[in-house]
PDB file of N, CA and C in Angstrom:
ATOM      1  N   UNK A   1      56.610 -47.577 -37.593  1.00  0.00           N
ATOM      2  CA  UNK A   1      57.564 -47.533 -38.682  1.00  0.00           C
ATOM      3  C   UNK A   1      57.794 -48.952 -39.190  1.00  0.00           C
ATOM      4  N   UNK A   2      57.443 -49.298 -40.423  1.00  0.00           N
ATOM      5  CA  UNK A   2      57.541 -50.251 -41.352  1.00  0.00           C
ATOM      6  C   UNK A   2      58.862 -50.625 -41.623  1.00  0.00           C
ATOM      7  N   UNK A   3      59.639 -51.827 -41.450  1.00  0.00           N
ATOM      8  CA  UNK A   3      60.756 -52.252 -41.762  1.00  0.00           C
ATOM      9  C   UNK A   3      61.125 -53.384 -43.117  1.00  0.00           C
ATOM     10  N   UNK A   4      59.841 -53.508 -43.834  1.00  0.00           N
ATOM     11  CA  UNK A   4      59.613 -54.768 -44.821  1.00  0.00           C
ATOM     12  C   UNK A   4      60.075 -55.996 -44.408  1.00  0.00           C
ATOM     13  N   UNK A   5      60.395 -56.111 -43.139  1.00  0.00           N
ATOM     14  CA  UNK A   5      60.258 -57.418 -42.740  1.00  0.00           C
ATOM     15  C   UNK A   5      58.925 -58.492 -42.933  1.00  0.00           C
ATOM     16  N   UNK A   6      59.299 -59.444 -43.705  1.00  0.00           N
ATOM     17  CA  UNK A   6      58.099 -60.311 -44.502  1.00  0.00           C
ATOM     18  C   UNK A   6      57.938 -61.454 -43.596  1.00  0.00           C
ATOM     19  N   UNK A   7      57.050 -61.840 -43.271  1.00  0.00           N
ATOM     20  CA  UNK A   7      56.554 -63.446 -41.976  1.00  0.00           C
ATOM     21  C   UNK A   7      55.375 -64.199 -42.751  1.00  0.00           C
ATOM     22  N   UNK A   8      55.544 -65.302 -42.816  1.00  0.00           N
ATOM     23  CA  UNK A   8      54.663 -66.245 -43.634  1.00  0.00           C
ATOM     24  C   UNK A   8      54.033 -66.730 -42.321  1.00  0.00           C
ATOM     25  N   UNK A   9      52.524 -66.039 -42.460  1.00  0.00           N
ATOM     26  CA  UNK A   9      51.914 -66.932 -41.598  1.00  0.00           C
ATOM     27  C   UNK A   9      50.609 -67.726 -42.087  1.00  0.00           C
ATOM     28  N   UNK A  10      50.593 -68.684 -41.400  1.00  0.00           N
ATOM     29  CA  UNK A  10      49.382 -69.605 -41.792  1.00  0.00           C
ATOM     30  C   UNK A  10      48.194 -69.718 -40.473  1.00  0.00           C
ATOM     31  N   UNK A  11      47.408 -69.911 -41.293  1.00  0.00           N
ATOM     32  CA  UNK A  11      45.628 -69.737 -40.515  1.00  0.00           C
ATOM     33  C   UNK A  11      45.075 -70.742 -40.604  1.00  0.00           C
ATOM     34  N   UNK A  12      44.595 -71.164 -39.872  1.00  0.00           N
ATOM     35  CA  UNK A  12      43.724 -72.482 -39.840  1.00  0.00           C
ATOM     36  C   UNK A  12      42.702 -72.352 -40.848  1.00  0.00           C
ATOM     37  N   UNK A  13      42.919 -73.121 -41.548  1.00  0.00           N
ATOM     38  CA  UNK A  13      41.524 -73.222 -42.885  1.00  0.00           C
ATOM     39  C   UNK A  13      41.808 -71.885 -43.819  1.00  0.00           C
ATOM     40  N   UNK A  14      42.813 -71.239 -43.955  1.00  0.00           N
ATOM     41  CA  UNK A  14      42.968 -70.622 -44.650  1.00  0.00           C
ATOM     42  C   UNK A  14      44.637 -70.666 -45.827  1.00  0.00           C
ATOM     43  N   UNK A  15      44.884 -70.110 -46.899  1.00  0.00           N
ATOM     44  CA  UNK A  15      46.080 -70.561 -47.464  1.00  0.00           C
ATOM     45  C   UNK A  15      46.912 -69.362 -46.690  1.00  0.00           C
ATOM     46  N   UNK A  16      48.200 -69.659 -46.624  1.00  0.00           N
ATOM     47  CA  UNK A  16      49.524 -68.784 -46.005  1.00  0.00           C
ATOM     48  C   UNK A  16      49.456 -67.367 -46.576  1.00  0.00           C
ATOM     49  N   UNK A  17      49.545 -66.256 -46.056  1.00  0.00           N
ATOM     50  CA  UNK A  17      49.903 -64.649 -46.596  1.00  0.00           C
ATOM     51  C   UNK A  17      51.086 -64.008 -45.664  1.00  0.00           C
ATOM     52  N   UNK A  18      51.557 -63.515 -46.668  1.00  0.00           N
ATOM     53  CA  UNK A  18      52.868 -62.841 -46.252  1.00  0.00           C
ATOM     54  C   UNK A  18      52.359 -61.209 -46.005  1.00  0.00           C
ATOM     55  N   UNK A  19      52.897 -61.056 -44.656  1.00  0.00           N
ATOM     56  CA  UNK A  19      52.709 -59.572 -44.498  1.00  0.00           C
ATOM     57  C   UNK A  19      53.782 -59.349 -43.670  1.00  0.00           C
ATOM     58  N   UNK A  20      53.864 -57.436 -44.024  1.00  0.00           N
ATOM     59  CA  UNK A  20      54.922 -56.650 -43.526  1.00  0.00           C
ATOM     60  C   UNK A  20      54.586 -56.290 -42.179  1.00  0.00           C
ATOM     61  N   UNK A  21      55.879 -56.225 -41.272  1.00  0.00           N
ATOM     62  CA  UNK A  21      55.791 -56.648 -39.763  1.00  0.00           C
ATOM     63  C   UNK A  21      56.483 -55.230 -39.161  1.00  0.00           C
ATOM     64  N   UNK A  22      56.411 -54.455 -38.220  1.00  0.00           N
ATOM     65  CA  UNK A  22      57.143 -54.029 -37.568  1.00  0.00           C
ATOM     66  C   UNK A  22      58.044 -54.480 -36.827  1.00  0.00           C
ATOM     67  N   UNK A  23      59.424 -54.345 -37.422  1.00  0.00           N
ATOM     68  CA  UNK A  23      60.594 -55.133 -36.997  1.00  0.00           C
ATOM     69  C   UNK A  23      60.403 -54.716 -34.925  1.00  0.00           C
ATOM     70  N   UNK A  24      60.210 -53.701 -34.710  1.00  0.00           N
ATOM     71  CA  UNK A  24      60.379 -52.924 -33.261  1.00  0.00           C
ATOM     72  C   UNK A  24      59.473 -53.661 -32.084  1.00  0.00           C
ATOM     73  N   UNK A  25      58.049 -53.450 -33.473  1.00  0.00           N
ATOM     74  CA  UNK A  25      56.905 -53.987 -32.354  1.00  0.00           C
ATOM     75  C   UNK A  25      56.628 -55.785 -32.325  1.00  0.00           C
ATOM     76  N   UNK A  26      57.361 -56.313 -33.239  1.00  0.00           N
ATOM     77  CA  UNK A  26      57.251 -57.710 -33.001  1.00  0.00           C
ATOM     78  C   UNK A  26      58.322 -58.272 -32.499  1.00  0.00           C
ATOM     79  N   UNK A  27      59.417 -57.925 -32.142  1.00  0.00           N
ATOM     80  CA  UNK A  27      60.633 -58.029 -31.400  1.00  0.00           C
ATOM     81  C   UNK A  27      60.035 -57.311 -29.512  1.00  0.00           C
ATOM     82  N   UNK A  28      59.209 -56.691 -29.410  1.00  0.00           N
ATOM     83  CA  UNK A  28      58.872 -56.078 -28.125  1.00  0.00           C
ATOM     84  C   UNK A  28      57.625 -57.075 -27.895  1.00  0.00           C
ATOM     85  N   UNK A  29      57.018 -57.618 -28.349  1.00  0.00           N
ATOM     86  CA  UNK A  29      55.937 -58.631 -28.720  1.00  0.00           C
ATOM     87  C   UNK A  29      56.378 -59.993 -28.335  1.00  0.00           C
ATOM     88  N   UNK A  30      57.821 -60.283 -28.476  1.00  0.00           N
ATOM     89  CA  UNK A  30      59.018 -61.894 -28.420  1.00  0.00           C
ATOM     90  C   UNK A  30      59.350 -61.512 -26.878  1.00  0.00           C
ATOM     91  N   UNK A  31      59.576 -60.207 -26.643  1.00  0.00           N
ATOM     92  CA  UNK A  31      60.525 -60.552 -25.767  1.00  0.00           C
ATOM     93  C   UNK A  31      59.483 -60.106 -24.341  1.00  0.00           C
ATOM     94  N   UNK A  32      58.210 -59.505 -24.982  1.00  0.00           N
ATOM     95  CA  UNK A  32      57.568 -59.228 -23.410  1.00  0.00           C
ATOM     96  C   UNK A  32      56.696 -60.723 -23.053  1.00  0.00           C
ATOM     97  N   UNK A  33      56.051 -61.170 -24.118  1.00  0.00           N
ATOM     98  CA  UNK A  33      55.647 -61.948 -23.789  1.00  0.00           C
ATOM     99  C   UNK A  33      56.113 -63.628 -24.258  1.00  0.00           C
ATOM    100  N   UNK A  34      57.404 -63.376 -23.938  1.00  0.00           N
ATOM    101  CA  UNK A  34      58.266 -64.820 -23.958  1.00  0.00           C
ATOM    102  C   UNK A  34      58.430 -65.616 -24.993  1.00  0.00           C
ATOM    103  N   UNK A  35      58.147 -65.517 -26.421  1.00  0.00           N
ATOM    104  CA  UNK A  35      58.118 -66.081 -27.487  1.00  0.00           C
ATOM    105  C   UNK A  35      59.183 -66.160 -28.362  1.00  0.00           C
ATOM    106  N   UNK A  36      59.302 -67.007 -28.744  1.00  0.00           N
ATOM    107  CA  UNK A  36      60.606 -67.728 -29.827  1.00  0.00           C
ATOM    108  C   UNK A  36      60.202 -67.214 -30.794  1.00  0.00           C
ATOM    109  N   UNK A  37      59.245 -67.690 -31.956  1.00  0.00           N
ATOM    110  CA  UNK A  37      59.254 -67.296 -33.265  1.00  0.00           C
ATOM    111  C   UNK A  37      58.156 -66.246 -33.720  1.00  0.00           C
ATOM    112  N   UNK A  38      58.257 -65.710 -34.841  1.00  0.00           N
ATOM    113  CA  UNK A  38      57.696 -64.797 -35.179  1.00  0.00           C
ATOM    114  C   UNK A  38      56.283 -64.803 -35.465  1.00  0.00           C
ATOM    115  N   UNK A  39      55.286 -66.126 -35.810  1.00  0.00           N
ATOM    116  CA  UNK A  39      54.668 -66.860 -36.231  1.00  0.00           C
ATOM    117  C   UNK A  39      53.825 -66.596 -34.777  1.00  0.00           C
ATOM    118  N   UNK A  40      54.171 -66.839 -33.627  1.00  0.00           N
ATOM    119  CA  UNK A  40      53.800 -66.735 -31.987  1.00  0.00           C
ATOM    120  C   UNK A  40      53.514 -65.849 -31.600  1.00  0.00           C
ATOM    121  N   UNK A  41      54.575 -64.371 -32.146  1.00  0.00           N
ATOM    122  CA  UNK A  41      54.154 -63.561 -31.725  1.00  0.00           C
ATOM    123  C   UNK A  41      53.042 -62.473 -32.548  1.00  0.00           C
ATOM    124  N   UNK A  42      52.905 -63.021 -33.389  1.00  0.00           N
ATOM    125  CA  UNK A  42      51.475 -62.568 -34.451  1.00  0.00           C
ATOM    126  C   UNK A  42      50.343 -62.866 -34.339  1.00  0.00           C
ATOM    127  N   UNK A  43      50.557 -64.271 -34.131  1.00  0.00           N
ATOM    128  CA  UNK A  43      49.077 -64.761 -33.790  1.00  0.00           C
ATOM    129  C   UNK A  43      48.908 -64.787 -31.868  1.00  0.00           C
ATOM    130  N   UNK A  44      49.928 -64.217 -31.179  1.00  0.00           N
ATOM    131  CA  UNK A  44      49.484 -63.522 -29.867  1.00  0.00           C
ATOM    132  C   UNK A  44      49.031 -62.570 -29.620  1.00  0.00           C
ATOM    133  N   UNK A  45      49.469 -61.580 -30.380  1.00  0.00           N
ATOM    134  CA  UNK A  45      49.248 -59.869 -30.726  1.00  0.00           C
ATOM    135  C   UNK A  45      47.867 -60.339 -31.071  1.00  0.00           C
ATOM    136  N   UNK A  46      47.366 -61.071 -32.391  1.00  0.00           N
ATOM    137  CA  UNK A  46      46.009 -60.789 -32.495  1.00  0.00           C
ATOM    138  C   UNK A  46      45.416 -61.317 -31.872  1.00  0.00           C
ATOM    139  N   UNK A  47      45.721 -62.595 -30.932  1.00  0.00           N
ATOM    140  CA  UNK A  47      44.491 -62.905 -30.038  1.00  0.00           C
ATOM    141  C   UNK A  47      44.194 -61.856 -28.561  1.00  0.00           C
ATOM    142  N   UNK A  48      45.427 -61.237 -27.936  1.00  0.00           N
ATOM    143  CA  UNK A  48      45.556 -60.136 -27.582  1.00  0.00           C
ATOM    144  C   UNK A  48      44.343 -58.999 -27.394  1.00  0.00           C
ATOM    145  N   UNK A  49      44.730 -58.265 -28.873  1.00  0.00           N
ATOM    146  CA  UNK A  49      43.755 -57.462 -29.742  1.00  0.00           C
ATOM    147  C   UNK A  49      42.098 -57.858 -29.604  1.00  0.00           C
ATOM    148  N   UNK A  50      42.055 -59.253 -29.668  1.00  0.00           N
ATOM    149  CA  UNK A  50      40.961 -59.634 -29.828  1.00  0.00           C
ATOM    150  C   UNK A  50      40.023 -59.679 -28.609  1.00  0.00           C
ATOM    151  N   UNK A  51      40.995 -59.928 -27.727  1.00  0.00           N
ATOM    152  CA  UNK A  51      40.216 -60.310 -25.940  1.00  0.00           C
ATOM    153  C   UNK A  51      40.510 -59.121 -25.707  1.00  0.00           C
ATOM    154  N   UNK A  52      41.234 -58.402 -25.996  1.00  0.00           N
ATOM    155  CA  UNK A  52      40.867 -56.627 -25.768  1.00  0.00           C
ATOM    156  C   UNK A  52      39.857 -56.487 -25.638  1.00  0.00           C
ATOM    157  N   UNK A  53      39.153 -56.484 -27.082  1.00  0.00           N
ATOM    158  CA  UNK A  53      38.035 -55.839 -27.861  1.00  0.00           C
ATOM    159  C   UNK A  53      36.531 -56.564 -27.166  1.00  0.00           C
ATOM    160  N   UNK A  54      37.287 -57.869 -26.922  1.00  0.00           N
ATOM    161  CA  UNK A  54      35.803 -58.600 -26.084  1.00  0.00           C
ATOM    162  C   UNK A  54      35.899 -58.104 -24.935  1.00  0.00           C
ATOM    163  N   UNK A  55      36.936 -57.565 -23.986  1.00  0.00           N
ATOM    164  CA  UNK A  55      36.645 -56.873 -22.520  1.00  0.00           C
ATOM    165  C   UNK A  55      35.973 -55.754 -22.845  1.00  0.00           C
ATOM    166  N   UNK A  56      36.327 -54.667 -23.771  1.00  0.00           N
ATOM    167  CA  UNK A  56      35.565 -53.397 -23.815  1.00  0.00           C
ATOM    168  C   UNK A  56      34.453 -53.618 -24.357  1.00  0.00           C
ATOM    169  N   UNK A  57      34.325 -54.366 -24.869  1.00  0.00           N
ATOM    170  CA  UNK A  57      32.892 -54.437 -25.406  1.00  0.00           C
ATOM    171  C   UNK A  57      31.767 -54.892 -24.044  1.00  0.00           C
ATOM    172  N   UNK A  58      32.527 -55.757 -23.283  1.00  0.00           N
ATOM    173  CA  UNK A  58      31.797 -56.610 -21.961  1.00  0.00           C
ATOM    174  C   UNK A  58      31.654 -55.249 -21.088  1.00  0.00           C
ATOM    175  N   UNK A  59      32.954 -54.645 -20.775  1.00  0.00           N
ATOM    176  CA  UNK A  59      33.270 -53.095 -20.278  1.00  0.00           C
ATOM    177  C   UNK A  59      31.663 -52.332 -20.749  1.00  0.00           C
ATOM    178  N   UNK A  60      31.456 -52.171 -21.581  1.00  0.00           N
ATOM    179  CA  UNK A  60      30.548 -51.103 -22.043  1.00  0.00           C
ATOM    180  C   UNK A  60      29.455 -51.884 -21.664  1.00  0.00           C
ATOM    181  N   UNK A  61      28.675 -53.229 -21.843  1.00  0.00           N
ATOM    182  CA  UNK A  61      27.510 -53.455 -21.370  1.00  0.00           C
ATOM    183  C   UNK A  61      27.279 -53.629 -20.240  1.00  0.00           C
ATOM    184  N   UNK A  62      28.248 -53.794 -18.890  1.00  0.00           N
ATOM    185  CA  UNK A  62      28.037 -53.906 -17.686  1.00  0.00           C
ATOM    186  C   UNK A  62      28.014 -52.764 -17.132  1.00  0.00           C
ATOM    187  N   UNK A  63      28.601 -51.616 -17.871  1.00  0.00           N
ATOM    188  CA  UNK A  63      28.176 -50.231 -17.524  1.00  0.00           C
ATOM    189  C   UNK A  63      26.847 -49.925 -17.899  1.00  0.00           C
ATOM    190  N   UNK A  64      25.740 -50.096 -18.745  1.00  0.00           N
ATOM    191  CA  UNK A  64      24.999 -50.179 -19.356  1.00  0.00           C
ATOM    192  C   UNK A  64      23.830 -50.810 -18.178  1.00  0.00           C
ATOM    193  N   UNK A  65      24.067 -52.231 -17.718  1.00  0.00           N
ATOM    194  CA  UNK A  65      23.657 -52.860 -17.130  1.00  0.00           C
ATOM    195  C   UNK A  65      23.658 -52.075 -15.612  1.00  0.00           C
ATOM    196  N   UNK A  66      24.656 -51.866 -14.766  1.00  0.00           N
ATOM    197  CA  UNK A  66      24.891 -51.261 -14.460  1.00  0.00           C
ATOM    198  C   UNK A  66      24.076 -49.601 -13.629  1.00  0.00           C
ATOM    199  N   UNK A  67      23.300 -49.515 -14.418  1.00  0.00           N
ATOM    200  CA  UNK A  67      22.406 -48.033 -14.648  1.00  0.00           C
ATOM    201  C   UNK A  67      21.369 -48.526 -13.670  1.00  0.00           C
ATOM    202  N   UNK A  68      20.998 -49.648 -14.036  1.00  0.00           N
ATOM    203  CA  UNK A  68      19.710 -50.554 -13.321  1.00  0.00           C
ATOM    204  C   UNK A  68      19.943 -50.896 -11.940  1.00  0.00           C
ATOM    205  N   UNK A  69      21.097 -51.210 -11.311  1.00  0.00           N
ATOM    206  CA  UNK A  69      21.391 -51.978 -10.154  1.00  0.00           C
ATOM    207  C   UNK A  69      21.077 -51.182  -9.093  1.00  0.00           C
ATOM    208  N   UNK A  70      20.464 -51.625  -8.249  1.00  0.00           N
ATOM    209  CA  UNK A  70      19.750 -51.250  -6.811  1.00  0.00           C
ATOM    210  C   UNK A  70      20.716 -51.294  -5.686  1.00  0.00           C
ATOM    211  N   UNK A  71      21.868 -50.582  -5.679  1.00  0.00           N
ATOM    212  CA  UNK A  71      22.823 -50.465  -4.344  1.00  0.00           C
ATOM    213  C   UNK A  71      22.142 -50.507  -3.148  1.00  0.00           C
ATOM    214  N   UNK A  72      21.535 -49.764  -2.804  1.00  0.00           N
ATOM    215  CA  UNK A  72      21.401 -49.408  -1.557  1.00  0.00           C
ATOM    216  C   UNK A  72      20.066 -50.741  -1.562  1.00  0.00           C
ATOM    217  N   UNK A  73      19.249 -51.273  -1.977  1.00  0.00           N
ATOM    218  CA  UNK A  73      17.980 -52.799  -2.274  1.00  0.00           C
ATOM    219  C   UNK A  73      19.381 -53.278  -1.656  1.00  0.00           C
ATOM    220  N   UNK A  74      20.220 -53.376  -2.779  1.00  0.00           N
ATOM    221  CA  UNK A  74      21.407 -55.116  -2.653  1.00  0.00           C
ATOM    222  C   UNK A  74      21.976 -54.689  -1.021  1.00  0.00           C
ATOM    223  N   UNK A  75      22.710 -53.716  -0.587  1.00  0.00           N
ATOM    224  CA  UNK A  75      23.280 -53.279   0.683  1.00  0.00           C
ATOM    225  C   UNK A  75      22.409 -53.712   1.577  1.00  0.00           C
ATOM    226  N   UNK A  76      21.179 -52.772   1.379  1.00  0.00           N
ATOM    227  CA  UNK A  76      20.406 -53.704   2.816  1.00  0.00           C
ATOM    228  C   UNK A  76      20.247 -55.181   2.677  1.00  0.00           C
ATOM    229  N   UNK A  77      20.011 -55.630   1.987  1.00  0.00           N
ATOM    230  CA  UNK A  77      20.166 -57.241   1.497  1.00  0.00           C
ATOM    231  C   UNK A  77      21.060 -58.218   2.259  1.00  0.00           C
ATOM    232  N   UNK A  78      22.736 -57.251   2.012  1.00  0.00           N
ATOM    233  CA  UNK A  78      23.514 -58.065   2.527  1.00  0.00           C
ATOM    234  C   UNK A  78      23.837 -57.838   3.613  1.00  0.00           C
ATOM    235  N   UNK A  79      23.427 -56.389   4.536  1.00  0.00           N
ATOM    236  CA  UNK A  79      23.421 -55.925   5.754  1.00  0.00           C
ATOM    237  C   UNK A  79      22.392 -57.327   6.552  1.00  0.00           C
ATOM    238  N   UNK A  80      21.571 -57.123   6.010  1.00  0.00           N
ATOM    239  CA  UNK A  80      20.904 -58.686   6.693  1.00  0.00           C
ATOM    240  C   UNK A  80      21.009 -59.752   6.943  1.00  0.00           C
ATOM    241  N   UNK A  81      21.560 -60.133   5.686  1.00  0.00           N
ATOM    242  CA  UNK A  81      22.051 -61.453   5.638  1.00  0.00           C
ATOM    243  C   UNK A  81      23.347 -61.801   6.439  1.00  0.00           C
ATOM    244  N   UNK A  82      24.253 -60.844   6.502  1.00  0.00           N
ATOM    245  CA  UNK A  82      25.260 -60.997   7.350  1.00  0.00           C
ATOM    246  C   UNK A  82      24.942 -60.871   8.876  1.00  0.00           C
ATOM    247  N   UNK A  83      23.416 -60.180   9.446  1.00  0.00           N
ATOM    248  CA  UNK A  83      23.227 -59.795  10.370  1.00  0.00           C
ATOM    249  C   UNK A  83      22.724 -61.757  11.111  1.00  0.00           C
ATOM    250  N   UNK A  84      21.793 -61.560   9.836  1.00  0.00           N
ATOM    251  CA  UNK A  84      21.059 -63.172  10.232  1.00  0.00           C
ATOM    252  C   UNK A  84      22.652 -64.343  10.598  1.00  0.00           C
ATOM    253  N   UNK A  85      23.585 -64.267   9.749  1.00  0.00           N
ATOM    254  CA  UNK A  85      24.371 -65.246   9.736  1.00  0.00           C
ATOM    255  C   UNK A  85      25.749 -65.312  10.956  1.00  0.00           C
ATOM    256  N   UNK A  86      25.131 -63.891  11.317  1.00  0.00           N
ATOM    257  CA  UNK A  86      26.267 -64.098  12.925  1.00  0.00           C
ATOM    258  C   UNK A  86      25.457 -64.253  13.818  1.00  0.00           C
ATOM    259  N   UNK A  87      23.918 -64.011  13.972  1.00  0.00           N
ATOM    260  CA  UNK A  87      22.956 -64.706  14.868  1.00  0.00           C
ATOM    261  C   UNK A  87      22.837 -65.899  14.855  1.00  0.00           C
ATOM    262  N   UNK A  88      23.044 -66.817  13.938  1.00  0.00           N
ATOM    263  CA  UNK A  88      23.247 -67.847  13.880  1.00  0.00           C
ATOM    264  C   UNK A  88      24.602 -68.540  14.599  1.00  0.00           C
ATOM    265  N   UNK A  89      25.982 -67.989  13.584  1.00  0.00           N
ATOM    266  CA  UNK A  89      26.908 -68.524  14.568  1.00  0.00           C
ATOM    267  C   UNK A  89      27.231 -68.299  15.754  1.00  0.00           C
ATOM    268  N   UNK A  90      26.660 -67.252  16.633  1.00  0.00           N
ATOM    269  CA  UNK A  90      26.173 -67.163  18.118  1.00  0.00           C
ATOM    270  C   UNK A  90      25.393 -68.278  18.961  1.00  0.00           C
ATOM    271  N   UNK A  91      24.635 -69.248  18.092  1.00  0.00           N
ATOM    272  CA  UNK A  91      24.330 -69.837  18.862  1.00  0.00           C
ATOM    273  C   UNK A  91      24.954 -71.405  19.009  1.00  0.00           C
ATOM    274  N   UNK A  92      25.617 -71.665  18.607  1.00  0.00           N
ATOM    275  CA  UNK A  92      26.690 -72.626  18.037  1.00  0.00           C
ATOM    276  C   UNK A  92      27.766 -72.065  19.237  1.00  0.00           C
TER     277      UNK A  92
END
């Protein structure tokens, strides 16, 4: 729900635009994640949004990736290696 609350924000390398804010969700935006001005909590929300979008996106190719991986290759792998590395500190 739209409250016409207006926030002048400015962008690096870009000129200032005024846009309409959700009075509710940028006041829940200040106060969860500790911010004074309105300006903070806009350009938190979208960096937010943004590292969202880069986890699910990372999310989806390591599932992807994922498909390929040799559990039970890597398990015996490290079944060994841990086997070799207390034969070792046994003799110490």
């Amino acid at each position: 729900m739209l409250h016409g609350n207006i926030v002048n924000m400015e962008v690096v390398g870009m000129a200032i635009t005024q846009i309409d804010l959700d009075d509710e969700a940028l006041a829940e935006v200040m106060r969860v994640a500790q911010l004074r001005t309105k300006k903070d909590a806009v350009n938190y929300a979208l960096r937010e949004v943004a590292a969202r979008q880069r986890r699910s996106k990372l999310r989806e190719r390591v599932h992807e990736w994922s498909k390929e991986w040799d559990y039970e290759g890597w398990s015996d792998y490290r079944d060994a290696e841990k086997d070799a590395r207390s034969r070792w500190q046994s003799r110490s």
